[in-house]
N, C-alpha and C. Protein backbone atom coordinates (compact mmCIF):
# COMPACT_ATOMS: atom_id res chain seq x y z
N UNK A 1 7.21 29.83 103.67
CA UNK A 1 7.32 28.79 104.69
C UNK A 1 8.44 27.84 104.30
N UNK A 2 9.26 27.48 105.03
CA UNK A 2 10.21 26.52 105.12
C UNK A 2 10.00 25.16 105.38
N UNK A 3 8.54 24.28 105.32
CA UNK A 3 8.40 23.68 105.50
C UNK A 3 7.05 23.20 105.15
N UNK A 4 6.54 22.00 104.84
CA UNK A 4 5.10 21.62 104.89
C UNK A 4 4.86 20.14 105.66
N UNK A 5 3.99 20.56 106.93
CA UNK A 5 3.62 19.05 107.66
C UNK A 5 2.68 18.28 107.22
N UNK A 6 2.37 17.17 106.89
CA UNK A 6 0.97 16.51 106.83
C UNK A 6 0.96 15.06 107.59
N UNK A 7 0.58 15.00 108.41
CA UNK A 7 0.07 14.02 109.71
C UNK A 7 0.05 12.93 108.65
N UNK A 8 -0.91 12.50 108.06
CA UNK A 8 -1.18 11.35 107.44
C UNK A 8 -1.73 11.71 105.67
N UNK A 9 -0.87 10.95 105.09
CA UNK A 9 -0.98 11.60 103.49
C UNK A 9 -1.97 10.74 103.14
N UNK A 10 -2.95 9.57 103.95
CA UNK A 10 -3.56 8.67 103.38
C UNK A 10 -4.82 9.67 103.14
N UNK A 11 -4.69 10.79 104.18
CA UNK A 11 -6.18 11.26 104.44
C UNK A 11 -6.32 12.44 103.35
N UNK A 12 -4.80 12.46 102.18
CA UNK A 12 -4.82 13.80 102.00
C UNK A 12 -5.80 13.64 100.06
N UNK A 13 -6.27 12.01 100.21
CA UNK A 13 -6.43 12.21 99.16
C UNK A 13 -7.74 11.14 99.54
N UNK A 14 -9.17 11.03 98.39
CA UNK A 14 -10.18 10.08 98.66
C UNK A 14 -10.10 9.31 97.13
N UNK A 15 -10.20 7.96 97.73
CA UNK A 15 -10.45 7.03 96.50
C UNK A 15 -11.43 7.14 95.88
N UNK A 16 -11.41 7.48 94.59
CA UNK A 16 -12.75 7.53 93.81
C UNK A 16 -13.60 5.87 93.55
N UNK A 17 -14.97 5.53 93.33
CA UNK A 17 -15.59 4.82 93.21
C UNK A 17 -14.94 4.33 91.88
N UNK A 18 -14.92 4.63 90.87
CA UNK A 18 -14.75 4.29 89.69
C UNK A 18 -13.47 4.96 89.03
N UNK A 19 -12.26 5.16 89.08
CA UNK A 19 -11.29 5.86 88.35
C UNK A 19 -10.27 6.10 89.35
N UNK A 20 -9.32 7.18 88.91
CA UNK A 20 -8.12 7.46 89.62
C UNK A 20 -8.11 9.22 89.91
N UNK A 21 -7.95 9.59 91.20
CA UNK A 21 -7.71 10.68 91.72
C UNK A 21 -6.29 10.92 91.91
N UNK A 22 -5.68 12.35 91.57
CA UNK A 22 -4.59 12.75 91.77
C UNK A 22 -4.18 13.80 92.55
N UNK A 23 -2.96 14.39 93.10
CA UNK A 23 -3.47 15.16 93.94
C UNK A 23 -1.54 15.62 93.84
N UNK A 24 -1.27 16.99 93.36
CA UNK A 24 0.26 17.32 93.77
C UNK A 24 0.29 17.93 94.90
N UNK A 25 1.28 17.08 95.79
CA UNK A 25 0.99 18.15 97.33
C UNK A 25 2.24 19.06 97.20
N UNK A 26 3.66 19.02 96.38
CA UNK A 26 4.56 19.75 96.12
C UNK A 26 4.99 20.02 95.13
N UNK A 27 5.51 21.27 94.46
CA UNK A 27 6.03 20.88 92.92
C UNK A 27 7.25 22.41 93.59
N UNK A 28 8.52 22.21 92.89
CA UNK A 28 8.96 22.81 92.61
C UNK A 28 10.35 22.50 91.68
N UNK A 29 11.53 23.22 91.64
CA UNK A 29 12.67 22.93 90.96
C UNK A 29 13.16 21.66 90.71
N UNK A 30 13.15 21.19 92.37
CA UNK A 30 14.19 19.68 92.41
C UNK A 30 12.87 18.67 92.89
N UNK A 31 11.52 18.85 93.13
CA UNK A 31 10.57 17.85 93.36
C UNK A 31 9.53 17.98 93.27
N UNK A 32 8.60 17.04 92.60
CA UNK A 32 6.95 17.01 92.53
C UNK A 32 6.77 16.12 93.12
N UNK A 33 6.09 16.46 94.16
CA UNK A 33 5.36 15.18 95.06
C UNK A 33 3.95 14.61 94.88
N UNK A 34 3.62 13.70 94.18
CA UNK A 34 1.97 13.53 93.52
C UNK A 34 1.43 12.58 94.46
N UNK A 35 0.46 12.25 94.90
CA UNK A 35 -0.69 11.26 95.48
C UNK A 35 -1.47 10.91 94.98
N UNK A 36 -1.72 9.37 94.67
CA UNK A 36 -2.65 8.84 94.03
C UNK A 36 -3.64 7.76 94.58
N UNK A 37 -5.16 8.34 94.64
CA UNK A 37 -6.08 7.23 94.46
C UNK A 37 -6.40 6.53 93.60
N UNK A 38 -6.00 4.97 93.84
CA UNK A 38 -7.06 4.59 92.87
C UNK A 38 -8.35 3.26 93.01
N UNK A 39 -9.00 3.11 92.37
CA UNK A 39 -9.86 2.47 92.98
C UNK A 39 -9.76 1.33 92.00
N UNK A 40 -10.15 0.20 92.74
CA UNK A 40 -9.54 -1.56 92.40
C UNK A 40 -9.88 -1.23 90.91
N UNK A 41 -9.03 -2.21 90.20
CA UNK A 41 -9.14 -2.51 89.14
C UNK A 41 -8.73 -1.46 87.90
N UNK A 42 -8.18 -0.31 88.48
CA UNK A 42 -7.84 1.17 87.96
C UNK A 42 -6.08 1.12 87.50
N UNK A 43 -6.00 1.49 86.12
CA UNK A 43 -4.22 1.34 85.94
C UNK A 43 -3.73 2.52 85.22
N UNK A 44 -2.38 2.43 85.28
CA UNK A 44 -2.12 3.40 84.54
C UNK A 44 -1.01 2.45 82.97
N UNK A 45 -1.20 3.49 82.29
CA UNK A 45 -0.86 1.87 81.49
C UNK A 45 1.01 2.92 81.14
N UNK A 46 1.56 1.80 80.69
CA UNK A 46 2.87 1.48 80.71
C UNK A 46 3.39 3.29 79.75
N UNK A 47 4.46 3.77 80.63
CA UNK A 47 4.98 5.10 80.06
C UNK A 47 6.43 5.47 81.08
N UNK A 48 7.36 6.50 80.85
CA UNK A 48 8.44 6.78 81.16
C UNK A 48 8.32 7.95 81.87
N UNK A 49 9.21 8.32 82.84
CA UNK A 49 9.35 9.79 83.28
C UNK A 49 10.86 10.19 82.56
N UNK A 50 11.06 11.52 82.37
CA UNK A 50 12.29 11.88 81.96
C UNK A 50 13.03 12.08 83.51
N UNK A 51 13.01 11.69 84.87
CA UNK A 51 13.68 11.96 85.91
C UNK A 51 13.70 10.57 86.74
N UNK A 52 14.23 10.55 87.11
CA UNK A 52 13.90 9.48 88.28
C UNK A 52 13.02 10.06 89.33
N UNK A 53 12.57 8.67 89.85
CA UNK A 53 11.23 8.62 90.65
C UNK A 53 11.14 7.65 91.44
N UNK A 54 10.28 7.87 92.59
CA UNK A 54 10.31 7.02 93.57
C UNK A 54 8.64 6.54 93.80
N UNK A 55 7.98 5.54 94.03
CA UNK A 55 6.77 4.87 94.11
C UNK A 55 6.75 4.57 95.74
N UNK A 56 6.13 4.89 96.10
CA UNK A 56 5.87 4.14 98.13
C UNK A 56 4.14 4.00 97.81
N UNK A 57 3.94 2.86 98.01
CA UNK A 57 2.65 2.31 97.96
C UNK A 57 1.90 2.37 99.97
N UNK A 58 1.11 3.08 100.11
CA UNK A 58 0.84 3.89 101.50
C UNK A 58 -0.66 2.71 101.80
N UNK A 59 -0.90 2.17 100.68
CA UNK A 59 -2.76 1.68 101.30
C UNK A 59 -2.90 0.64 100.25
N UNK A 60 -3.13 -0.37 100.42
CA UNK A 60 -4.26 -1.26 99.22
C UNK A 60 -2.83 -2.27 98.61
N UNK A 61 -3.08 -3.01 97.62
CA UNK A 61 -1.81 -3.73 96.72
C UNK A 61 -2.31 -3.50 95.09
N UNK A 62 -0.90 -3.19 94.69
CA UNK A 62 -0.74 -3.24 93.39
C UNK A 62 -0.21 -3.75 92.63
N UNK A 63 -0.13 -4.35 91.30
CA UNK A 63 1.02 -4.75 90.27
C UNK A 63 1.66 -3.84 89.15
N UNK A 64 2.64 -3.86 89.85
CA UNK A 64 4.03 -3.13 88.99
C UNK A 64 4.46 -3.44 87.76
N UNK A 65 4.73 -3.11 86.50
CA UNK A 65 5.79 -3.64 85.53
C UNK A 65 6.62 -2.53 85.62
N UNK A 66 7.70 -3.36 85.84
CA UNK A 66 8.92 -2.31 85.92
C UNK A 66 9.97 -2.78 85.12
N UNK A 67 10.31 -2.54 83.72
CA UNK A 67 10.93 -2.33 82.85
C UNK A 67 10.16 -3.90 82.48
N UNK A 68 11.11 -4.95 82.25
CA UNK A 68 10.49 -6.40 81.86
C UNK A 68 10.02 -7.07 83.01
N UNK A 69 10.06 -6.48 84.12
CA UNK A 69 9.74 -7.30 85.24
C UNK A 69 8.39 -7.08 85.84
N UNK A 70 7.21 -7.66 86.45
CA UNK A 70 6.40 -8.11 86.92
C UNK A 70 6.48 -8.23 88.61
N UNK A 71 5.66 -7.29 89.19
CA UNK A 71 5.77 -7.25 90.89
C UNK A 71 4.57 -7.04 91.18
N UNK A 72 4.32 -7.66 92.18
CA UNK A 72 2.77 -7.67 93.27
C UNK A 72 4.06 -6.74 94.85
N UNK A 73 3.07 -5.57 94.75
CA UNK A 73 3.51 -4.55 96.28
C UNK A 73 2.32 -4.26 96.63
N UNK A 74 2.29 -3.86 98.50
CA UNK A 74 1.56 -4.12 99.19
C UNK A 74 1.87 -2.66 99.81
N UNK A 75 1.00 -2.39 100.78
CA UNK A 75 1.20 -1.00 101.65
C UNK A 75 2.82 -0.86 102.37
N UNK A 76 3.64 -0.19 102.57
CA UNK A 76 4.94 -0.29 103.08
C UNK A 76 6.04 -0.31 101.37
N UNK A 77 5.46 -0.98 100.52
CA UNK A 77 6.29 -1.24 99.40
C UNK A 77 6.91 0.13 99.02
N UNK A 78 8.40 0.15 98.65
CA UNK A 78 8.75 1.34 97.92
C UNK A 78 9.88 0.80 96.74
N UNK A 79 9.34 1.56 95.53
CA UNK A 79 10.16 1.78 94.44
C UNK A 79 11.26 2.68 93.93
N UNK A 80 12.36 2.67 93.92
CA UNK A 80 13.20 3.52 92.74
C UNK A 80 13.10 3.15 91.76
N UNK A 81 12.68 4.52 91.02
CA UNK A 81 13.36 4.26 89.34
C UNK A 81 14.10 4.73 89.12
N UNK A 82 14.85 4.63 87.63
CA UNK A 82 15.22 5.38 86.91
C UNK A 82 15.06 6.03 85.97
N UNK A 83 15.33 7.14 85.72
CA UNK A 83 14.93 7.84 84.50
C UNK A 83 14.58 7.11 83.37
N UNK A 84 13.82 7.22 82.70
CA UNK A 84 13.11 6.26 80.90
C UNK A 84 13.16 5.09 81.48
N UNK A 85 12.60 4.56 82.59
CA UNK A 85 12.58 3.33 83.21
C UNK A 85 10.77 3.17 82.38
N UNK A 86 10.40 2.13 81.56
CA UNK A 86 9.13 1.85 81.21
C UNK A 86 8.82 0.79 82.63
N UNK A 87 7.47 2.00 82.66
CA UNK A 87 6.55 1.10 84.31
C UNK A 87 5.11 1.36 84.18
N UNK A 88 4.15 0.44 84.65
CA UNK A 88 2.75 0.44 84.50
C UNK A 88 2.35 0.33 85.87
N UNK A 89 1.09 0.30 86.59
CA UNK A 89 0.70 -0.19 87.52
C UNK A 89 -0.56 -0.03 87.15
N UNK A 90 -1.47 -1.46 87.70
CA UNK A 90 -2.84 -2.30 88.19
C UNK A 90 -2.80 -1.85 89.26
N UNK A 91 -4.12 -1.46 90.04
CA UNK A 91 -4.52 -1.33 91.47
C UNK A 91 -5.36 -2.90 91.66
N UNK A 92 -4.87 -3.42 92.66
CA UNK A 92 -5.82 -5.02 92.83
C UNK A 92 -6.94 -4.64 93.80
N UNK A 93 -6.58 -3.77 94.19
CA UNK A 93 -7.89 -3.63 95.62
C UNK A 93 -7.82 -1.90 95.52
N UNK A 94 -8.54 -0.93 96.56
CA UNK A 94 -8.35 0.27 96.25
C UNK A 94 -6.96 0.94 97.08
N UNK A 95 -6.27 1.86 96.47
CA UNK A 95 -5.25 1.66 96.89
C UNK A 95 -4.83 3.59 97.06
N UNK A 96 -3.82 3.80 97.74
CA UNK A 96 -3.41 4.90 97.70
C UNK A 96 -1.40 4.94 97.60
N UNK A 97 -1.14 5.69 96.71
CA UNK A 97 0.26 5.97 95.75
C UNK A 97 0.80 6.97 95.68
N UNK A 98 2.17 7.20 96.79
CA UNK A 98 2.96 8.64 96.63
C UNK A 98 4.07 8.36 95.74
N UNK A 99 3.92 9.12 94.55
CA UNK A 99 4.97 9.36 93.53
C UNK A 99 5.60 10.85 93.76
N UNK A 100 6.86 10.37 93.70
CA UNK A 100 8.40 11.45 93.43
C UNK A 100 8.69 11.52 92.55
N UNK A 101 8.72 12.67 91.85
CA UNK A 101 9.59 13.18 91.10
C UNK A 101 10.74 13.47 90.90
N UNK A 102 12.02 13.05 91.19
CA UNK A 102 13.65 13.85 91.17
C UNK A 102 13.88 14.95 90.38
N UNK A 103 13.43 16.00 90.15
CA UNK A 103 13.31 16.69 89.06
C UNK A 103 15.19 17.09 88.78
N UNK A 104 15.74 17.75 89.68
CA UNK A 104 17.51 17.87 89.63
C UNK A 104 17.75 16.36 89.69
N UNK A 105 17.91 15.11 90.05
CA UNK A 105 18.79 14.34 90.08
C UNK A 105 19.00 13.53 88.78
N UNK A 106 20.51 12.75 88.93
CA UNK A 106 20.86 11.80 87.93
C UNK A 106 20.47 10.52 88.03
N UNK A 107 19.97 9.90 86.79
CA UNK A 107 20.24 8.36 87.28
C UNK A 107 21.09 6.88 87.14
């Protein structure tokens, strides 16, 4: 198939009560497309990708550290990184998180 549709990616994943759900809806050469639930108060704590990456926050608000910096994003919010960019995120409420992978690109 040359293609994959999904109507609404909010539905493609359920917030867990207590923890974080993950979900890859694509992986190949040049992209991994991951979805993340997580439920308030749920983080991931501070680490690097070797690619650049992109964050679009789809449901709920979160806090970002993105390299030395400190951000509160909301549903609509989107991130670029860069490659060995050190980033963490807090979920403040329950939230849902499409992460990109660039797997071919530079940064």
């Amino acid at each position: 198939m040359n293609y994959r549709f999904i109507e609404d990616l909010r539905e493609q994943v359920t917030i867990p009560k207590d923890g974080i759900l993950s979900r890859t809806l694509h992986d190949d050469a040049q992209l991994k497309v991951v979805l993340f639930g997580f439920a308030a108060g749920q983080e991931l704590s501070e680490h690097t990708a070797s690619s650049p990456a992109v964050l679009h926050v789809l449901e709920g608000q979160v806090g970002l550290t993105l390299g030395s910096e400190r951000r509160e994003a909301q549903a609509g919010a989107w991130v670029w990184m860069s490659a060995q960019l050190p980033h963490s995120l807090v979920a403040r409420t329950d939230a849902v998180v499409l992460l990109l992978l660039i797997k071919s690109g530079k940064s």
